[in-house]
Protein backbone atom coordinates (compact mmCIF):
# COMPACT_ATOMS: atom_id res chain seq x y z
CA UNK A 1 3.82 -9.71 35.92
CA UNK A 2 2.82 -5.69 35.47
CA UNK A 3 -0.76 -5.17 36.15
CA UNK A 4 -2.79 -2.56 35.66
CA UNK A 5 -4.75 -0.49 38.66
CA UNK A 6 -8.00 1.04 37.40
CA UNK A 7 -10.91 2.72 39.23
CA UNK A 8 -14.14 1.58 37.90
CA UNK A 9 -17.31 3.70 37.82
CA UNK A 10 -20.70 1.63 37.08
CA UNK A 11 -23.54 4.10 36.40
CA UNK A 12 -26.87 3.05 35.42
CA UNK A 13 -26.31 3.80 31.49
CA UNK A 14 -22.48 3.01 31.30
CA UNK A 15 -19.47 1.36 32.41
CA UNK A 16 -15.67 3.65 32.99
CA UNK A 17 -12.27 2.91 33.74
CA UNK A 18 -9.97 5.28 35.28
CA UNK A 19 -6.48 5.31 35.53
CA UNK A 20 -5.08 6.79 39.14
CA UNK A 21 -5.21 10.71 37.69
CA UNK A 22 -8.83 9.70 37.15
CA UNK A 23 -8.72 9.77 33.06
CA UNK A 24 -10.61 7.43 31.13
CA UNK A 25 -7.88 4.73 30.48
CA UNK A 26 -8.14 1.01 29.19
CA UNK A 27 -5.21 -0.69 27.77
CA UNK A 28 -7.41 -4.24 27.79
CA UNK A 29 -10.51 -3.01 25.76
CA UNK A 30 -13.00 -0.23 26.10
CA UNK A 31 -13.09 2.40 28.42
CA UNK A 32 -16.22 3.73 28.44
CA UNK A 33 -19.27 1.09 27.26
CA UNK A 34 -22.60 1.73 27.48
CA UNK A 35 -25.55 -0.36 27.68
CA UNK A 36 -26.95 0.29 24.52
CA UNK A 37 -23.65 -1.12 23.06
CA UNK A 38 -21.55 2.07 22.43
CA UNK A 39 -18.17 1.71 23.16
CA UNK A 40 -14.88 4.02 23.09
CA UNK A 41 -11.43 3.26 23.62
CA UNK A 42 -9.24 5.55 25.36
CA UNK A 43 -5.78 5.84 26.91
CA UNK A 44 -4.47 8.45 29.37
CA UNK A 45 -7.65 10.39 28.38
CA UNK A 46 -7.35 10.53 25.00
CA UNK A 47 -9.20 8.57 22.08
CA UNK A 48 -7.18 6.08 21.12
CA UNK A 49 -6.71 2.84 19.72
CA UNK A 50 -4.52 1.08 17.00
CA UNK A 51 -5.76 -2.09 16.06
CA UNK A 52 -9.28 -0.77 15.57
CA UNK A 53 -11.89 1.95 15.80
CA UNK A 54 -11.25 3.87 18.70
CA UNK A 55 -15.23 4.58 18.71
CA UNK A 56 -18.10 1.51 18.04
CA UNK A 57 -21.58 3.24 17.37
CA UNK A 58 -24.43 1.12 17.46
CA UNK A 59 -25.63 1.75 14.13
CA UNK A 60 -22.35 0.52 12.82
CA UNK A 61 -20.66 4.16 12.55
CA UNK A 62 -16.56 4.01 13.32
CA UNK A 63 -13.87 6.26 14.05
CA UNK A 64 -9.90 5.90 14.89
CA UNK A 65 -8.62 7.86 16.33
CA UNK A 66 -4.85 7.99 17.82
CA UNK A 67 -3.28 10.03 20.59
CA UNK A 68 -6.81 12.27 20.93
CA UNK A 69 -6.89 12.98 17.24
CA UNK A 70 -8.92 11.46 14.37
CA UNK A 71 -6.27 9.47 12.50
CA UNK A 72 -5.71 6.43 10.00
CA UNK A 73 -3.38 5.48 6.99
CA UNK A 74 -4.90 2.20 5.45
CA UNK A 75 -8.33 3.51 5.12
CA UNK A 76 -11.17 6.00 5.99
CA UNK A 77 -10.65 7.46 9.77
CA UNK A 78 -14.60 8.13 9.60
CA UNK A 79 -16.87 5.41 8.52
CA UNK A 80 -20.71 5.44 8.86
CA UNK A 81 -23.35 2.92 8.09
CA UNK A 82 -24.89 5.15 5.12
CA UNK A 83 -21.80 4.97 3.32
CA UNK A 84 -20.62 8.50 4.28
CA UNK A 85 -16.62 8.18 4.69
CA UNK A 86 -14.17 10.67 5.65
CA UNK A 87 -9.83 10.26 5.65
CA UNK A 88 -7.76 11.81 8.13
CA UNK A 89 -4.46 11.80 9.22
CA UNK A 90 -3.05 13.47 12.33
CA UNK A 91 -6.81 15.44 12.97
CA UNK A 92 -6.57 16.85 9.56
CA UNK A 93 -9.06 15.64 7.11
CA UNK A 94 -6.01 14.16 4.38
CA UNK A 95 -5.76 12.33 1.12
CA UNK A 96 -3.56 12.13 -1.54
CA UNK A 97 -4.88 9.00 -3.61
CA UNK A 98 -8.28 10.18 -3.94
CA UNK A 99 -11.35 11.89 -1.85
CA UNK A 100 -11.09 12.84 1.48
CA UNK A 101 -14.49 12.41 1.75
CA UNK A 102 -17.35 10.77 0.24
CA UNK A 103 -20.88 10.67 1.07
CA UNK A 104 -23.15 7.82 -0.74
CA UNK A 105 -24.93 10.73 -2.51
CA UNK A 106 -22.11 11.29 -4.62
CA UNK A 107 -20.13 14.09 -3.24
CA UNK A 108 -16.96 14.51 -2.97
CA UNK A 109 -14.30 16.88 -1.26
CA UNK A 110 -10.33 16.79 -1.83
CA UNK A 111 -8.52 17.78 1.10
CA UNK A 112 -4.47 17.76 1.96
CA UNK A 113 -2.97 18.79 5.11
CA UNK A 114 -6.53 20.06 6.15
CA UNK A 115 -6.93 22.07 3.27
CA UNK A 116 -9.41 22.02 0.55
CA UNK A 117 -7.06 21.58 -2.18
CA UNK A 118 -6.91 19.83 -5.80
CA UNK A 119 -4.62 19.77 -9.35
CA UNK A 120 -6.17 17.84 -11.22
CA UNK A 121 -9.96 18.62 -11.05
CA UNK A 122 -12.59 20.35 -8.94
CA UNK A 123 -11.90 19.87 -5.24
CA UNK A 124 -15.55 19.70 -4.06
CA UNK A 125 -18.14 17.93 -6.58
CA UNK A 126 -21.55 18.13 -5.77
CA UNK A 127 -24.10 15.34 -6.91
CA UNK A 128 -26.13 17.81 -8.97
CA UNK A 129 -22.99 18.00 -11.07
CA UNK A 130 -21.75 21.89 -9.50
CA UNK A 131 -17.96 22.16 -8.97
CA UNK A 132 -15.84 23.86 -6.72
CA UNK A 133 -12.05 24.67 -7.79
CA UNK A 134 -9.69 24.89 -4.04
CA UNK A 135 -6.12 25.34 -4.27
CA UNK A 136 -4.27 25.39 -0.81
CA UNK A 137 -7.88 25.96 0.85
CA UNK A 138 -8.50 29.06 -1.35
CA UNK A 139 -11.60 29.04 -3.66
CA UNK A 140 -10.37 29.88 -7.00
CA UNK A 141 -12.48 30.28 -10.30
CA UNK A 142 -12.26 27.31 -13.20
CA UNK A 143 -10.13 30.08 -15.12
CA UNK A 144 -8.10 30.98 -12.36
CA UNK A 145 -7.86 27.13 -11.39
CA UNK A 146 -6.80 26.40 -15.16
CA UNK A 147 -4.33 29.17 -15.19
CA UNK A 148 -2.47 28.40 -11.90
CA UNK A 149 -2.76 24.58 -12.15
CA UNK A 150 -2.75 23.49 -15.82
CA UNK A 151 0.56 23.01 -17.55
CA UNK A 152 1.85 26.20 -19.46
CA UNK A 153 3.19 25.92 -23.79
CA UNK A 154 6.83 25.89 -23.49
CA UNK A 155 8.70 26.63 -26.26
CA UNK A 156 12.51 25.98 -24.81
CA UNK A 157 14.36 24.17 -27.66
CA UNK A 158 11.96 25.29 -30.48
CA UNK A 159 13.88 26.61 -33.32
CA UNK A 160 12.90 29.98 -34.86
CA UNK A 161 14.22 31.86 -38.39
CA UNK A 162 13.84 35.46 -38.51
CA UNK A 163 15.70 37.47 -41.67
CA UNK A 164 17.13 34.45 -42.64
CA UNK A 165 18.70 33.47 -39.40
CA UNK A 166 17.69 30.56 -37.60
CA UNK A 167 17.39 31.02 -33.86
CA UNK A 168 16.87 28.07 -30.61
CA UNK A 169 15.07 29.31 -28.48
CA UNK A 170 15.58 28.30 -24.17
CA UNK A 171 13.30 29.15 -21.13
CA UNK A 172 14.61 32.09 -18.71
């Protein structure tokens, strides 16, 4: 049977586990835990954990977090206790389905790849009802939004007469 060698620091506030290059490093449960209940899982000296939050606040707050960086795909990478949630995937605040985050007040922010960036509406709303219009992480107007995002008339396959003639018309 493998086993696993740690080094184990017990200071008057918190409990560590080392692996032998003296990074945090817990395969079995928490690396660090303090007293007050805090906990964070790391491996190799990075954040991480897969089958949970990778950090327990006290007040109920969570966050996963994989190889060092802030990640989850079946939910919110960020959740706090006052309903504030935020998605990420791979460090990058990400979201495709929806808001990348949400605070209880209301407000909302659409991000992709790390970008502030929305089609189909304003990518931040504010809970006074303001709007902000983000394509590829660049603040546009609402006209400039509507121009670049919204769909344009197309009239391929319409059929024209002019003199007399009748003419189909086809996009270049």
């Amino acid at each position: 049977m493998e086993y696993q060698e740690y080094t184990v620091r017990v200071y008057s506030d918190r409990t560590e586990w080392l692996n032998s290059s003296g990074k945090r490093h817990r395969t079995d449960g928490p690396a660090c835990e303090w007293a007050n209940g805090f906990k964070q899982y790391w491996v190799d000296g990075k954040l991480h954990r897969t089958d949970g939050p990778a950090v327990e606040y006290t007040n109920g707050d969570k966050e996963y977090w994989v190889d060092g960086k802030r990640h989850r795909t079946d939910g919110p990478a960020c959740e706090w206790a006052n309903g504030h949630k935020q998605y990420w995937v791979d460090g990058k605040l990400h979201r495709t389905d929806g808001p990348a985050y949400e605070c209880a007040s209301g407000y909302k922010e659409y991000w992709v790849d790390g970008k502030l960036h929305r089609t189909d509406g304003p990518a931040r709303e504010y809970s006074s009802g303001s709007k902000e219009y983000w394509v590829d992480g660049r603040e546009l107007t609402e006209e400039e939004w509507q121009a670049k995002t919204q769909p344009k008339d197309c009239v391929a396959g319409k059929v024209v007469e002019i003199e007399g003639k009748k003419y189909k018309l086809m996009e270049v």
